[in-house]
C-alpha atoms as a PDB file:
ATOM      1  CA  UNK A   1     -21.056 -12.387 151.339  1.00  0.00           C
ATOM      2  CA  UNK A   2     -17.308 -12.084 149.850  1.00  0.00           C
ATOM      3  CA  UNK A   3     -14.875  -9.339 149.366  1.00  0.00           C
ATOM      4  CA  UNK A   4     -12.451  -9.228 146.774  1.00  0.00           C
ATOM      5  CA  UNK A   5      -9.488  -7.110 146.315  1.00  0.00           C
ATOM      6  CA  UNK A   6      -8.072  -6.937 142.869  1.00  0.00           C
ATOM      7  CA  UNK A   7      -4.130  -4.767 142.586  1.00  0.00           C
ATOM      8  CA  UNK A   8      -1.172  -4.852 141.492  1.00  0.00           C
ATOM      9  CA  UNK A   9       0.883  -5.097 144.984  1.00  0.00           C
ATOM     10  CA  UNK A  10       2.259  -1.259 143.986  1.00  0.00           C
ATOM     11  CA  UNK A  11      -0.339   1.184 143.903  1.00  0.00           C
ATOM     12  CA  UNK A  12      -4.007   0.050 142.477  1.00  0.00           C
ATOM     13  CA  UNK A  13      -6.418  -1.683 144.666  1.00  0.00           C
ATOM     14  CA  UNK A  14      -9.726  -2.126 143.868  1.00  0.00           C
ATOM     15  CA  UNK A  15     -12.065  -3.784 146.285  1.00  0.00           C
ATOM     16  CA  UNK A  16     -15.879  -4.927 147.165  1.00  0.00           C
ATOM     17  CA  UNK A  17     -18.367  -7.125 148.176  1.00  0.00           C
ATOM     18  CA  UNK A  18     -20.009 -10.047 146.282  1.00  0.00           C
ATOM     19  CA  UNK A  19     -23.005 -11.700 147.500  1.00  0.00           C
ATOM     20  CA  UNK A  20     -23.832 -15.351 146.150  1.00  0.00           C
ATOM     21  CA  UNK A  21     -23.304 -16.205 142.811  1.00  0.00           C
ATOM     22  CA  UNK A  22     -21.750 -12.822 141.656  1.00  0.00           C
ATOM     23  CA  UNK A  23     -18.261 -12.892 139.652  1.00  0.00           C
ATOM     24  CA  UNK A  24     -15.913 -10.071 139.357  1.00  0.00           C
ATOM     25  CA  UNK A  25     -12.714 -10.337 136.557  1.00  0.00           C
ATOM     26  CA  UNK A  26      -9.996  -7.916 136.342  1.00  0.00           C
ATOM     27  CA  UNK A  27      -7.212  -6.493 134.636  1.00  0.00           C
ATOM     28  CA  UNK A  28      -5.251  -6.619 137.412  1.00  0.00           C
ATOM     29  CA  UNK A  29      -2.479  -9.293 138.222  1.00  0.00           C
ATOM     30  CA  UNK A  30      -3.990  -9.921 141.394  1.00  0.00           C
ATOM     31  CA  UNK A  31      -7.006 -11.122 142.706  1.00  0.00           C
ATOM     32  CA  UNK A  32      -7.487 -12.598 146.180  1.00  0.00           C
ATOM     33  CA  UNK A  33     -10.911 -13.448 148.143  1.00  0.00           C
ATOM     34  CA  UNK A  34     -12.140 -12.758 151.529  1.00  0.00           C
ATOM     35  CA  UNK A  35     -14.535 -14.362 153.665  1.00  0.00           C
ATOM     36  CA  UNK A  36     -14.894 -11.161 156.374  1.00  0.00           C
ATOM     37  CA  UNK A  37     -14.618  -7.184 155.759  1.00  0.00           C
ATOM     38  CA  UNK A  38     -11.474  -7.597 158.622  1.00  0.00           C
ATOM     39  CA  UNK A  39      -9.556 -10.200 156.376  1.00  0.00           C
ATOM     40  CA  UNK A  40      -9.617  -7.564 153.208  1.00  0.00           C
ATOM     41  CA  UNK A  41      -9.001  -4.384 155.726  1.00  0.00           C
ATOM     42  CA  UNK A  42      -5.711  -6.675 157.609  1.00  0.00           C
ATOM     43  CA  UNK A  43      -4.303  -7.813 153.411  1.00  0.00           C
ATOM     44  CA  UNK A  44      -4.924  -3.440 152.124  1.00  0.00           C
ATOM     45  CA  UNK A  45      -3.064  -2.952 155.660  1.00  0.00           C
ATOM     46  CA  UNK A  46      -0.318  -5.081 155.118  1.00  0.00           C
ATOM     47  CA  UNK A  47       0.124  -3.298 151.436  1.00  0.00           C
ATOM     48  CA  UNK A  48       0.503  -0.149 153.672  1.00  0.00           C
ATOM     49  CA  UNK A  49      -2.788   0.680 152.301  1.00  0.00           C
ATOM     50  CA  UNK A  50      -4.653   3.159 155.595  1.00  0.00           C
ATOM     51  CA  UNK A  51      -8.290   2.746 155.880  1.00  0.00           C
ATOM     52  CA  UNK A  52      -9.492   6.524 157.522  1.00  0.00           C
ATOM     53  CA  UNK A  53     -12.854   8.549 157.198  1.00  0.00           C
ATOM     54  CA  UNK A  54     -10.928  11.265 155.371  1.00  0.00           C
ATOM     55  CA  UNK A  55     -10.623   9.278 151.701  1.00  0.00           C
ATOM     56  CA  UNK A  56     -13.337   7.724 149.992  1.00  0.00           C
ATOM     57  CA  UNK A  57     -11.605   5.910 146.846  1.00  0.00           C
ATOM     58  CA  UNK A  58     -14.709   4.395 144.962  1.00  0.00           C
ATOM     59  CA  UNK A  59     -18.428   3.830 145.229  1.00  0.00           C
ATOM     60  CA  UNK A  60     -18.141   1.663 148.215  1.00  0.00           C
ATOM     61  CA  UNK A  61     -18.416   4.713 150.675  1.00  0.00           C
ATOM     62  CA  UNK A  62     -18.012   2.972 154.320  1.00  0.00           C
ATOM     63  CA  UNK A  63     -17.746  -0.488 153.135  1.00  0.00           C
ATOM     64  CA  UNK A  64     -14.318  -0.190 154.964  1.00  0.00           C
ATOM     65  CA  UNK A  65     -15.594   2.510 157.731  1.00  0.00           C
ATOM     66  CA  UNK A  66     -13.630   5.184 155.256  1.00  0.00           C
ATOM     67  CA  UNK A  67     -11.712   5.475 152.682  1.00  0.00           C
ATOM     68  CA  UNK A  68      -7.844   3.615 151.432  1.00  0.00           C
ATOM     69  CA  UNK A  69      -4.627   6.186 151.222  1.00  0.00           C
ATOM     70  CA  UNK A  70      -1.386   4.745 150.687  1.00  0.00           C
ATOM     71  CA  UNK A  71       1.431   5.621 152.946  1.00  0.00           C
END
């Protein structure tokens, strides 16, 4: 398994999970890959992105044990 998180190091992040052989392109200007679920949740934190139960951004649900707001 590997996460991705695709933004624009303002405001849009999208993220998820790929499992072998998958691809994911974007619009965005940024794409980075992640070997562990911590990895992605420590790079949205350091965006002052806040991972709580109260916001659920996207079809992911839990993926990050709640949802992303920005600060």
């Amino acid at each position: 398994m590997t996460y991705f998180l695709a933004h624009n190091s303002i405001d849009i992040f999208h993220y998820g999970e790929l499992n072998d052989g998958q691809v994911v392109s974007t619009g965005q200007p940024n794409l980075e890959y992640f070997n562990s679920l911590d990895e992605l949740k420590d790079r949205l934190i350091s965006f002052g992105v806040i991972c709580n139960e109260n916001n659920y951004p996207n079809d992911l649900n839990n993926m990050l044990e709640g949802g992303i707001s920005l600060t």
